[in-house]
Protein backbone atom coordinates (compact mmCIF):
# COMPACT_ATOMS: atom_id res chain seq x y z
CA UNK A 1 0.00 0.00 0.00
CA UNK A 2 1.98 2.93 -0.95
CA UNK A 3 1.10 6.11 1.29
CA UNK A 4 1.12 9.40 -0.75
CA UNK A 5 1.11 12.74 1.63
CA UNK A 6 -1.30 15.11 0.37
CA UNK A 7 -0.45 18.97 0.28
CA UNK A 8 -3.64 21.43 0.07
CA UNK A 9 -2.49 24.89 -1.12
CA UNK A 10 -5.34 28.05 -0.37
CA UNK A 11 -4.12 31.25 -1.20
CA UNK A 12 -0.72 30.40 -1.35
CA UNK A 13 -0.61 28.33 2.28
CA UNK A 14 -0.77 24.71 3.00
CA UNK A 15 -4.03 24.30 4.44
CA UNK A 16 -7.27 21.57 4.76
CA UNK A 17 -10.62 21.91 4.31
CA UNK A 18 -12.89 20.13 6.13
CA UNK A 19 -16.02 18.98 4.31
CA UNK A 20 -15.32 21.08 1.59
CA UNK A 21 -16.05 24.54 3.73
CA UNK A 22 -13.70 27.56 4.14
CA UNK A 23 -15.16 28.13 7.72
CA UNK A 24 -14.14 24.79 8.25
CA UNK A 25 -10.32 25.19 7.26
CA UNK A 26 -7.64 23.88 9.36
CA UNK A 27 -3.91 25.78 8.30
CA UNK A 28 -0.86 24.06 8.74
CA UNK A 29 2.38 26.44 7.74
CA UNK A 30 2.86 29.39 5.36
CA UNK A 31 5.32 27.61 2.95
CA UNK A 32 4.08 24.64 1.41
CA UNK A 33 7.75 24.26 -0.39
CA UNK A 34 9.27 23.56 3.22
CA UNK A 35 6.31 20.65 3.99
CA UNK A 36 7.26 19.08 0.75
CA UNK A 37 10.40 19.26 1.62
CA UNK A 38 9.84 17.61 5.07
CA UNK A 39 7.69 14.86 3.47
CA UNK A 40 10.23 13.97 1.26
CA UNK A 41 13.08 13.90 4.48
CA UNK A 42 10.63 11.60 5.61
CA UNK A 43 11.42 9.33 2.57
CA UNK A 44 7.89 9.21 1.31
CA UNK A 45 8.16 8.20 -2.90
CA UNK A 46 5.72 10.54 -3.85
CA UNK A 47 3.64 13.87 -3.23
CA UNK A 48 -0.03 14.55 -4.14
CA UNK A 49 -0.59 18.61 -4.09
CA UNK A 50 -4.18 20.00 -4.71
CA UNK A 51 -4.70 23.67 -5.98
CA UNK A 52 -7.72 24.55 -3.72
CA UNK A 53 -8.58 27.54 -5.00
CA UNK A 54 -8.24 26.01 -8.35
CA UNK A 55 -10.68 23.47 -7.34
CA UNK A 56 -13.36 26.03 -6.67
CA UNK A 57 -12.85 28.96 -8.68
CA UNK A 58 -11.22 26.59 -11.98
CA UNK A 59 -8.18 28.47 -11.93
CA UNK A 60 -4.48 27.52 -11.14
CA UNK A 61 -3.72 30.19 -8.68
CA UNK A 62 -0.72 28.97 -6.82
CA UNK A 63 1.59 27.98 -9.93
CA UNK A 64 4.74 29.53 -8.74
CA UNK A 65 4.63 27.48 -5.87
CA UNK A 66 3.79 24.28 -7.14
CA UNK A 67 6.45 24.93 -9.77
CA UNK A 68 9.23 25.44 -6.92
CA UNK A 69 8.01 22.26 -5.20
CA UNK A 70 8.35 20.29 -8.78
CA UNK A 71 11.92 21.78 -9.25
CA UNK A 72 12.45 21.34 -5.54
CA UNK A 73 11.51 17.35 -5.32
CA UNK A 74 13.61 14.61 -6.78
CA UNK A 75 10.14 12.36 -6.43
CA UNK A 76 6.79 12.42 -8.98
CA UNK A 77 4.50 14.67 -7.81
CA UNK A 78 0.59 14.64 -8.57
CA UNK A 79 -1.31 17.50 -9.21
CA UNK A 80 -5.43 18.44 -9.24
CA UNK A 81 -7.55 21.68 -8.67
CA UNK A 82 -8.47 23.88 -11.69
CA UNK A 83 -7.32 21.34 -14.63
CA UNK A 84 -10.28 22.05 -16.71
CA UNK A 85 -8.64 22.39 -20.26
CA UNK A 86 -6.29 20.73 -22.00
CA UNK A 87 -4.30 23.82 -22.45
CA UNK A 88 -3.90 23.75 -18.65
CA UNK A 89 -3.30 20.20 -18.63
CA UNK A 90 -0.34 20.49 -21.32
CA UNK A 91 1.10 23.21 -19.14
CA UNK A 92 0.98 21.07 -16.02
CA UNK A 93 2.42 18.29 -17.76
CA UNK A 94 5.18 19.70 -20.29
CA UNK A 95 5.94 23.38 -18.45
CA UNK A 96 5.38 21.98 -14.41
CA UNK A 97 6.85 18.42 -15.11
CA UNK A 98 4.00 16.51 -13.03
CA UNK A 99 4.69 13.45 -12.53
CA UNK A 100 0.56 13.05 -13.89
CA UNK A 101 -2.17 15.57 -13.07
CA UNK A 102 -5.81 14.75 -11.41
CA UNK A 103 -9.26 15.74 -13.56
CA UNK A 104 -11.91 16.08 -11.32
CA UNK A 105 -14.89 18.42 -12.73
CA UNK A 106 -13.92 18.55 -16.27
CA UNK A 107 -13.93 14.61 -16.63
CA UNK A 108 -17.73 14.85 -15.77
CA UNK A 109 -18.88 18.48 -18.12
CA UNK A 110 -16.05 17.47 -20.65
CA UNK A 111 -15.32 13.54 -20.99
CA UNK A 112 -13.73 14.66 -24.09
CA UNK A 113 -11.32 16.49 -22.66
CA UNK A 114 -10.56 12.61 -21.04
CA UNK A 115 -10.13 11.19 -24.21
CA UNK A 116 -7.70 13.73 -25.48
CA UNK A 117 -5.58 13.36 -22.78
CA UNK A 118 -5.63 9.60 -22.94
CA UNK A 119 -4.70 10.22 -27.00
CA UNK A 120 -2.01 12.57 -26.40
CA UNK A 121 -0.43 10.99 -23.40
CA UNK A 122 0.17 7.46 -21.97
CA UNK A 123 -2.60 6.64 -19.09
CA UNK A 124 -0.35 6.85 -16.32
CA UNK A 125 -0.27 10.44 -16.87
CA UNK A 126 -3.98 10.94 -16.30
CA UNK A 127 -6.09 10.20 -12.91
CA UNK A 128 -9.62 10.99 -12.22
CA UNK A 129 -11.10 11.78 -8.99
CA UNK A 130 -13.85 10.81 -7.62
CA UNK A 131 -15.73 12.55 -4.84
CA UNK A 132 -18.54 11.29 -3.66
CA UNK A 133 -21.54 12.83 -1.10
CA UNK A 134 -24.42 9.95 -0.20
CA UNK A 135 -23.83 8.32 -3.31
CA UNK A 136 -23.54 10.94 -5.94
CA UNK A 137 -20.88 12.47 -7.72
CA UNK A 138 -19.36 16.06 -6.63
CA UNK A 139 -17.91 19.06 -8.45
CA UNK A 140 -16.55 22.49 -8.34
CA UNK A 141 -14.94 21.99 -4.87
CA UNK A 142 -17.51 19.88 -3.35
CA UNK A 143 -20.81 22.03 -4.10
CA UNK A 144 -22.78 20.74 -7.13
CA UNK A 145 -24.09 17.47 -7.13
CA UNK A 146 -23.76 15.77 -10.62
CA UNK A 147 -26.48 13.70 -10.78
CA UNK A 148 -24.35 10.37 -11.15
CA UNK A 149 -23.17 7.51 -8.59
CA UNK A 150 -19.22 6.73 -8.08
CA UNK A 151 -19.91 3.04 -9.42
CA UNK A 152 -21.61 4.76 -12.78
CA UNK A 153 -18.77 7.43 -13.50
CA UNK A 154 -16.19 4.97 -12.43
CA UNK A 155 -16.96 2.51 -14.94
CA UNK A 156 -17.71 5.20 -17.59
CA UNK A 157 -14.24 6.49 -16.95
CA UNK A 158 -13.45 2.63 -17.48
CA UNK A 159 -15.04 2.46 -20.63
CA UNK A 160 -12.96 5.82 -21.90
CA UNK A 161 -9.61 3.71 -21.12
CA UNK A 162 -9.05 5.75 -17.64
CA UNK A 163 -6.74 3.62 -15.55
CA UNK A 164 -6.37 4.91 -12.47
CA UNK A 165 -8.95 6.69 -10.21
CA UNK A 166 -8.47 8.60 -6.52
CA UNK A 167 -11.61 7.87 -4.74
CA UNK A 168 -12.99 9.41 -1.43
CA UNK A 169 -15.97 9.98 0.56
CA UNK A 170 -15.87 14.06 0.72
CA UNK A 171 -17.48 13.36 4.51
CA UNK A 172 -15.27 11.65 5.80
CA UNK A 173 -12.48 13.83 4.56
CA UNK A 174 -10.83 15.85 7.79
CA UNK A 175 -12.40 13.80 10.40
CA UNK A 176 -10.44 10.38 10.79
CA UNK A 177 -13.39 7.97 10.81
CA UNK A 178 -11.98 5.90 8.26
CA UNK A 179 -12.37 4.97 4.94
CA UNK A 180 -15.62 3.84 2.58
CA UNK A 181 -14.43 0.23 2.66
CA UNK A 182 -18.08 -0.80 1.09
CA UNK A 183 -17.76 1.86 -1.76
CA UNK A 184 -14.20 1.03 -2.70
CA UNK A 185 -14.72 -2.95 -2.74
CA UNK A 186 -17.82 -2.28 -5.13
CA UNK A 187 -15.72 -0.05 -7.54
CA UNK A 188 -12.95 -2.52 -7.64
CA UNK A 189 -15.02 -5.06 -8.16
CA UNK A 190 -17.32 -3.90 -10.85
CA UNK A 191 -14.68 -2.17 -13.20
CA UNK A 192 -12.04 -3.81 -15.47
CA UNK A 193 -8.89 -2.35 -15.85
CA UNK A 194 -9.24 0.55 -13.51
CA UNK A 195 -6.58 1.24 -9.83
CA UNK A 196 -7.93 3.00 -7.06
CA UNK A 197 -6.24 5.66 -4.92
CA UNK A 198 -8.51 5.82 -1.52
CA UNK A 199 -8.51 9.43 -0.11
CA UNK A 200 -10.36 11.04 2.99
CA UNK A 201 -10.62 9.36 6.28
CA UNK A 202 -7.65 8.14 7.41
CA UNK A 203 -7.10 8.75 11.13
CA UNK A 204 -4.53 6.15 12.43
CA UNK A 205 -2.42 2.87 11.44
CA UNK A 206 -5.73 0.88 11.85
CA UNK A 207 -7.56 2.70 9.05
CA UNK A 208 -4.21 1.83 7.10
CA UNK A 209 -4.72 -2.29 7.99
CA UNK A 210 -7.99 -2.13 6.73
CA UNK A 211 -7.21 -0.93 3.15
CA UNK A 212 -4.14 -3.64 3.33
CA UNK A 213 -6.40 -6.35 4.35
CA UNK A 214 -8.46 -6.36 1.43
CA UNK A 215 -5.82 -7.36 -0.25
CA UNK A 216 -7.05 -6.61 -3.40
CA UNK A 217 -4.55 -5.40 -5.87
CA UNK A 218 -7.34 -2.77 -7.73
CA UNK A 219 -7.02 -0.92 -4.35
CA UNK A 220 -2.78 0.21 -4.03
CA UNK A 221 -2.57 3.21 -2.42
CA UNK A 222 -3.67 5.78 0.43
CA UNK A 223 -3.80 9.83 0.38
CA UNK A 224 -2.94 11.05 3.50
CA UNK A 225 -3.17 14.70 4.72
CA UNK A 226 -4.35 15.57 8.35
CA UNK A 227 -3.03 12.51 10.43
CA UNK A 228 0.81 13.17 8.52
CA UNK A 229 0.09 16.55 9.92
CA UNK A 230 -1.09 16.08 13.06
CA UNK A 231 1.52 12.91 13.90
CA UNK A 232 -0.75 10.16 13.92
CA UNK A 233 1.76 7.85 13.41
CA UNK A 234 4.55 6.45 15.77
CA UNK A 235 7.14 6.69 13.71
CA UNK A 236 6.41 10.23 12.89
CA UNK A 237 7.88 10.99 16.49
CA UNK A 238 11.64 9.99 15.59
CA UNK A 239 11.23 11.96 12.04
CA UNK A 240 9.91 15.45 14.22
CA UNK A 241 12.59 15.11 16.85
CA UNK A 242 15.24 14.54 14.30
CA UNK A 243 13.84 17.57 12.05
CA UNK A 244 14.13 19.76 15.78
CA UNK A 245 17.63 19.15 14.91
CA UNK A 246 18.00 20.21 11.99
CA UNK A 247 15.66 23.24 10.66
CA UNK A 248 17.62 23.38 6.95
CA UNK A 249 15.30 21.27 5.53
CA UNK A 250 17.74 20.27 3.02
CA UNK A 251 17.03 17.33 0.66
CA UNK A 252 18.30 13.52 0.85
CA UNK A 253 20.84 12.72 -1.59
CA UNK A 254 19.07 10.14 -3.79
CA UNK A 255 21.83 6.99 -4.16
């Protein structure tokens, strides 16, 4: 199960939102370049970053800073929020050098846009996200309901030759209660060719066993945001007291 820490930029800080509402917005530093940095000290193989304001207004509106973390991190990065064009989505790819970028919105008012991608680059440079509210599809940050069910847009995103998915419960997201086990198994299980990145929920390790025990192979990784944050983990305690040591914040050498 590979763990991929998730870095929320709003208005040029690394914050989280919490069920989608700005009242509800927990902030965690003013430099999102030094977190990335830290998650990568940390030795974790990838980084997921989401333009917030992007994701609601359908704008890129932190691109200087994402571009410093790209140029900063010897590790793919992931990127969503405001990717509603292919013109953005060339400039993400070819200008940013993202590892692959997330389509949320736009695969559901421009499925199109989907298949370009998919023509112009290899699969593994496209994901599609999911969010889901009681069984229907969300856009635009969370606030319109699109009239479809995960299962349904998963396996039309199947159909289109999509093969990998992030998929979360946009309730659950903030609040540690764990993950849609139910909702995951039956999009695994009902699509053909299609991964699944779970997202939103995950409070401690044992929300991590129960994704690994499924052992399914359809379900391979975990976005992680808050409980990284807020040191959930036991072995987060070594990596803090060793970064109290050392505020540089200078990258690894990669062997």
């Amino acid at each position: 199960m590979l763990v991929i820490p998730v870095i929320d930029i709003h208005n040029g800080k690394c914050m989280r939102l919490i069920h989608g509402h700005d009242e509800s917005t927990n902030f965690y530093s003013d430099n999102p370049v030094t977190v990335a940095k830290l998650f990568r000290k940390e030795n974790f193989k990838c980084l997921h970053i989401t333009d917030l304001d992007g994701a609601v207004e359908g704008e890129m509106k932190n691109f200087p800073i994402i571009k410093e973390i790209c140029k900063t991190l010897d590790v793919p990065v992931q990127l969503g929020g405001g990717i509603r064009d292919f013109s953005t989505a060339q400039k993400m790819i070819e200008e940013l050098g993202v590892y692959r970028i997330v389509i949320g919105t736009a695969a559901i008012t421009n499925p199109d846009l989907i298949k370009r991608l998919l023509d112009v680059y290899s699969p593994s440079k496209l994901v599609v996200g999911i969010d889901e509210k009681l069984n229907n599809v969300v856009t635009n940050g969370w606030i319109n309901y699109a009239n479809i069910t995960p299962l349904e847009f998963a396996q039309e995103m199947d159909r289109l030759g999509v093969k990998r998915i992030i998929y979360q419960d946009v309730t659950r997201v903030g609040n540690g209660t764990g993950p849609f086990i139910e909702r995951l198994l039956e999009i695994a299980n009902n699509t053909k060719y299609i991964k699944i990145t779970s997202a939103g929920g995950i409070g401690n390790y044992s929300h991590l066993k129960m994704l690994t025990n499924l052992k399914n192979p359809k379900i391979d990784s975990v976005m992680m945001s808050k409980s990284l944050y807020e040191n959930k983990f036991p072995c987060q305690s070594i990596w803090r007291n060793t970064e109290r040591a050392d505020t540089s914040l200078e990258l690894p050498k990669v062997k």
